[in-house]
N, C-alpha and C. Protein backbone atom coordinates (compact mmCIF):
# COMPACT_ATOMS: atom_id res chain seq x y z
N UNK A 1 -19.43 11.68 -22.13
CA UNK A 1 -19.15 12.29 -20.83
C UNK A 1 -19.01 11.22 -19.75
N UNK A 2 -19.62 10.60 -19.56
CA UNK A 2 -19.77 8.59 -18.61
C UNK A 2 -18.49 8.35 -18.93
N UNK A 3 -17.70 8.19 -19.93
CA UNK A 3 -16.52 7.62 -20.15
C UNK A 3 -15.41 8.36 -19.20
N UNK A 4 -15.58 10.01 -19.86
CA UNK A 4 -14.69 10.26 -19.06
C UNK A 4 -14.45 10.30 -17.56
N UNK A 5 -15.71 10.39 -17.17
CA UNK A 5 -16.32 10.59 -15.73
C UNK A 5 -15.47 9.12 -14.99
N UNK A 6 -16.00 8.05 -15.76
CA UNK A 6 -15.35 6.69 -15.34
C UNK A 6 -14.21 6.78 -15.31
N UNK A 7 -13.45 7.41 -16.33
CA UNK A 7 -11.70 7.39 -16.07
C UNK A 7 -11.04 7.93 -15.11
N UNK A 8 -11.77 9.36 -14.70
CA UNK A 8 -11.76 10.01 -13.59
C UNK A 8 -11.60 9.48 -12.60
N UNK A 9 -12.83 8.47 -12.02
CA UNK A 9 -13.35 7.94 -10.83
C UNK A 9 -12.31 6.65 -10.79
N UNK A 10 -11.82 6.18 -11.91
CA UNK A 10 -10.98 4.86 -11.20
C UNK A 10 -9.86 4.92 -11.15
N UNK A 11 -9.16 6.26 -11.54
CA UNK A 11 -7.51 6.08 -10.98
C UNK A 11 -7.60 5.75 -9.94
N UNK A 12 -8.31 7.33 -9.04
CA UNK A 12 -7.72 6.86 -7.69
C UNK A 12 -8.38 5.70 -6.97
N UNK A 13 -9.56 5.44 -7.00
CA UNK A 13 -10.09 4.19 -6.66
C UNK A 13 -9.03 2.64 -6.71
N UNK A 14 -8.11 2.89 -8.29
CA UNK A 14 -6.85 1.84 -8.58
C UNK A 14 -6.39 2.55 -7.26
N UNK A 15 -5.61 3.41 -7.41
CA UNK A 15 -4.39 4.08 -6.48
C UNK A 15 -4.44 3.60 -5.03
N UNK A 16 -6.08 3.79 -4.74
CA UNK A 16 -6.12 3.72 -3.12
C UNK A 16 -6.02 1.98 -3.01
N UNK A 17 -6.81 1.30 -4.02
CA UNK A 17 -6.75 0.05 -3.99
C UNK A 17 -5.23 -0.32 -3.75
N UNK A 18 -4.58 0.15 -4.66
CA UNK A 18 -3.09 -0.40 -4.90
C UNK A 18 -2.58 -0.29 -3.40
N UNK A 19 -2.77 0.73 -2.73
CA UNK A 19 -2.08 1.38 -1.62
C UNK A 19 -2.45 0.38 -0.31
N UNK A 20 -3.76 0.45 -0.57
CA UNK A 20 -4.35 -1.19 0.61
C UNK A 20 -3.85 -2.06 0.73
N UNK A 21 -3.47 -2.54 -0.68
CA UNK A 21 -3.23 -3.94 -1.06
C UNK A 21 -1.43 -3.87 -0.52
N UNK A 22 -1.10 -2.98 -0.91
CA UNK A 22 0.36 -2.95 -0.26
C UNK A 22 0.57 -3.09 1.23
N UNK A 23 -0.28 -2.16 1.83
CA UNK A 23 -0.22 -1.97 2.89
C UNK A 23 -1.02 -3.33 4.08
N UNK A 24 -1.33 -4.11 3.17
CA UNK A 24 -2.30 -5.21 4.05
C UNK A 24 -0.98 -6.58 4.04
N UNK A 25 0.04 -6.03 2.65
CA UNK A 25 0.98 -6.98 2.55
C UNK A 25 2.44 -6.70 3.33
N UNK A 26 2.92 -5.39 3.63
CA UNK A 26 3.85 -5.30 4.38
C UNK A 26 3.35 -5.18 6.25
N UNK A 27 2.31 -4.81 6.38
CA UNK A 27 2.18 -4.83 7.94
C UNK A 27 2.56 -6.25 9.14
N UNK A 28 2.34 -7.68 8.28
CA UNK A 28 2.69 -8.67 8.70
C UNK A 28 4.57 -8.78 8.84
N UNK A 29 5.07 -7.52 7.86
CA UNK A 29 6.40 -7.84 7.83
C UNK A 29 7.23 -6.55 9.16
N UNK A 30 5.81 -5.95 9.63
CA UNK A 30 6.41 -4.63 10.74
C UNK A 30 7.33 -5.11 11.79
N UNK A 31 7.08 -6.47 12.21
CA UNK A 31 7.49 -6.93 13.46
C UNK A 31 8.89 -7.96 12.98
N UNK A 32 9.23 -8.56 12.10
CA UNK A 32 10.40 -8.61 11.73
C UNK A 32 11.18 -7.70 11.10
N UNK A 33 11.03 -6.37 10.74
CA UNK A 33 11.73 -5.73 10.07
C UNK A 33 12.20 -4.60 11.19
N UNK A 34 11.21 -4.46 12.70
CA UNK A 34 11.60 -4.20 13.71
C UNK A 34 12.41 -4.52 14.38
N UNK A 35 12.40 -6.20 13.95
CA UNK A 35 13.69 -6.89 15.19
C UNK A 35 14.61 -6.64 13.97
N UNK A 36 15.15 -7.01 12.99
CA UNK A 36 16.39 -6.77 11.99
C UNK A 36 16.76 -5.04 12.15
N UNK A 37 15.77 -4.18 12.52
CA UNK A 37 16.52 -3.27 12.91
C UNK A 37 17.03 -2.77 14.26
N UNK A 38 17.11 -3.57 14.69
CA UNK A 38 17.28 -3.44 16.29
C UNK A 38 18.41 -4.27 16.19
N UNK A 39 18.84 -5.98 15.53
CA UNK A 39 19.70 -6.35 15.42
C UNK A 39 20.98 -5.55 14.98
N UNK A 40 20.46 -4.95 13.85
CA UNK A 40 21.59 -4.33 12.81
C UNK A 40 22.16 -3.30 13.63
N UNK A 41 21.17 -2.25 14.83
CA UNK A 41 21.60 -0.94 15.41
C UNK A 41 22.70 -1.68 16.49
N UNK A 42 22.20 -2.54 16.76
CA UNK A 42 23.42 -3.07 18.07
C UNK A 42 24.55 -3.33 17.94
């Protein structure tokens, strides 16, 4: 029952991890991908 309980508990624990980790890596890219779209609309 521990086993499964564990399999349970670490998708989303991966998932949310994964989702952080993404999100800690594109936020540095908000402010150039702001000006390239502001370039491109003009």
């Amino acid at each position: 029952m521990t086993v499964v309980a564990d399999n349970n508990f670490k998708e989303p624990f991966n998932l949310f991890h994964f989702l952080g980790l993404l999100a800690v890596l594109l936020i540095p890219t908000l402010p150039a991908t702001l000006t390239w779209l502001k370039i491109l609309g003009s």
